[in-house]
C-alpha atoms as a PDB file:
ATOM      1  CA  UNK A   1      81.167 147.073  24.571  1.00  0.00           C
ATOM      2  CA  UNK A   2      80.033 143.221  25.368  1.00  0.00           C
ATOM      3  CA  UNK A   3      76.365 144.047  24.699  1.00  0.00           C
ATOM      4  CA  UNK A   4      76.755 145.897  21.322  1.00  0.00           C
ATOM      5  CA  UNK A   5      78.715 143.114  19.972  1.00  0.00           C
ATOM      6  CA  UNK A   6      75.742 141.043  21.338  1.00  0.00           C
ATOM      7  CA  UNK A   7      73.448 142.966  19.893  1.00  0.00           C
ATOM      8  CA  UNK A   8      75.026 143.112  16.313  1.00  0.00           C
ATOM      9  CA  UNK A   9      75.517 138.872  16.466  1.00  0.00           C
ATOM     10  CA  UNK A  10      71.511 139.249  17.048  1.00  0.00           C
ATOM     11  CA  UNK A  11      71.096 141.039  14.183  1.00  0.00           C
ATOM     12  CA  UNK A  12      72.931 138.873  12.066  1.00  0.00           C
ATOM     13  CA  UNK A  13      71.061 136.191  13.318  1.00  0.00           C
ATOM     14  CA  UNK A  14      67.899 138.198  12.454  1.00  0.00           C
ATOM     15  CA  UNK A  15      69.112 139.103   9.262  1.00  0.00           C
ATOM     16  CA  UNK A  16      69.720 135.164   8.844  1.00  0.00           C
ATOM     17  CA  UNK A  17      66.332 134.034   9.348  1.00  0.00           C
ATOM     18  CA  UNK A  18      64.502 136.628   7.683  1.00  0.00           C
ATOM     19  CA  UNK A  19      66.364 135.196   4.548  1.00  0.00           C
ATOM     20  CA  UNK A  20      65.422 131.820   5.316  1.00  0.00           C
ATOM     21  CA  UNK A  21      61.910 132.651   6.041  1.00  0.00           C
ATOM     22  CA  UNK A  22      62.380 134.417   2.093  1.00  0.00           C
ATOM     23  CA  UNK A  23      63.520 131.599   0.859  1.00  0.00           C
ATOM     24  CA  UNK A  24      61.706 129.440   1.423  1.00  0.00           C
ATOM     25  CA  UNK A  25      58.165 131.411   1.472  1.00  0.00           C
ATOM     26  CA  UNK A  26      59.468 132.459  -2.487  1.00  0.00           C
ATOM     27  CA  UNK A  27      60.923 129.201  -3.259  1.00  0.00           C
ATOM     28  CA  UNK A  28      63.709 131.054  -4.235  1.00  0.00           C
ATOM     29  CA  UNK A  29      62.596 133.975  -6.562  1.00  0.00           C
ATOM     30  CA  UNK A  30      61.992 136.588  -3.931  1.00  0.00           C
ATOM     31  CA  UNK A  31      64.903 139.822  -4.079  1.00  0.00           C
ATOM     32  CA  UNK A  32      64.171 139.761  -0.164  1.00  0.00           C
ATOM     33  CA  UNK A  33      66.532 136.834   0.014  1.00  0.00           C
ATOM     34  CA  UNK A  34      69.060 138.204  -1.610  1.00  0.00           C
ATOM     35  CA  UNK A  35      68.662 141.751   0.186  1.00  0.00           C
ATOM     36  CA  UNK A  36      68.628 140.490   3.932  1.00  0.00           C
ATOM     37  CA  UNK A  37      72.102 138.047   3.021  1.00  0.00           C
ATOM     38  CA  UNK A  38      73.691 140.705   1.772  1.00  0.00           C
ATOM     39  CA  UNK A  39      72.888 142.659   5.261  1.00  0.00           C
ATOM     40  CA  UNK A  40      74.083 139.314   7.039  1.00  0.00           C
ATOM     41  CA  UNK A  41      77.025 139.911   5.321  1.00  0.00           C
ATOM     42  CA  UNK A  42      77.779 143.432   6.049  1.00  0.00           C
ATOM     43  CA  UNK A  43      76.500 143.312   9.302  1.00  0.00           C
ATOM     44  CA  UNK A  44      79.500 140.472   9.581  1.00  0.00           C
ATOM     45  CA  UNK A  45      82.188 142.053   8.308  1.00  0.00           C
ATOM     46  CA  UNK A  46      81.540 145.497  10.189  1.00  0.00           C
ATOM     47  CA  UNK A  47      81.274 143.527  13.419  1.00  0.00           C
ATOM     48  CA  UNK A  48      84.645 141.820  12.292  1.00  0.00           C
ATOM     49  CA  UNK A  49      86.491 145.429  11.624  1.00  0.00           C
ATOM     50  CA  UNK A  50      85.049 146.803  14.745  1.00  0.00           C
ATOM     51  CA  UNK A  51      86.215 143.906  16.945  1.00  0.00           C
ATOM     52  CA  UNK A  52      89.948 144.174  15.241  1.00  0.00           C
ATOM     53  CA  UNK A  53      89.286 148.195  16.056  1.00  0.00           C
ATOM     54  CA  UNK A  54      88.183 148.061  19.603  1.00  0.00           C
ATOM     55  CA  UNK A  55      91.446 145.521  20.139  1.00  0.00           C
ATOM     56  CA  UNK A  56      94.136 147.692  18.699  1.00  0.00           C
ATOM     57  CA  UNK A  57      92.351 151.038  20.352  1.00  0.00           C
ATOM     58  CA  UNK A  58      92.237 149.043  24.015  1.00  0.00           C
ATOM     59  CA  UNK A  59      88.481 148.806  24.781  1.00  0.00           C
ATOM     60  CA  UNK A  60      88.065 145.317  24.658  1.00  0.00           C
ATOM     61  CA  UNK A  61      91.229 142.971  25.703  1.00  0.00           C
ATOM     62  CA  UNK A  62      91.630 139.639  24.244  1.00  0.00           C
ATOM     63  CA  UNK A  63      92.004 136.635  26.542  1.00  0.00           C
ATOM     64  CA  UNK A  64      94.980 134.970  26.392  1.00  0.00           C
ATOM     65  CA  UNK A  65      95.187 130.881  25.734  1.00  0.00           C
ATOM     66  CA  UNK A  66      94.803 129.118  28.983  1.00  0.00           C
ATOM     67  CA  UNK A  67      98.230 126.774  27.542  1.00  0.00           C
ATOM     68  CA  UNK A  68     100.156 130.051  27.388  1.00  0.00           C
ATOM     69  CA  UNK A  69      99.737 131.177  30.885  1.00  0.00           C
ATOM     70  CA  UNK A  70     102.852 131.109  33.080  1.00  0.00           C
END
């Protein structure tokens, strides 16, 4: 569960650059820039959904604050 959540955070990453690398390569005028935020974007708020999934479903467990341990 660790490494897909890994794995999607590197393709957000991925997704990040690639628009930077647009941007600035089409000082501003390329659709590519516009296409690979809008993945970053996605990609975010499925990785968001699928952590509050996996939490409420049991395979991943939150940790709990160190001040709130007995």
């Amino acid at each position: 569960m660790k490494y897909l959540i890994v794995i999607i955070l590197l393709f957000i990453i991925f997704s990040l650059g690639s628009a930077m690398f647009y941007l600035v390569k089409g000082q501003g005028k390329s659709q590519n820039t516009v296409r690979f935020l809008t993945v970053r974007v996605a990609l975010s708020v499925v990785l968001f959904l699928f952590i509050i999934l996996a939490a409420k479903m049991g395979w991943i467990e939150p940790n709990q604050p160190v001040f709130m341990k007995p």
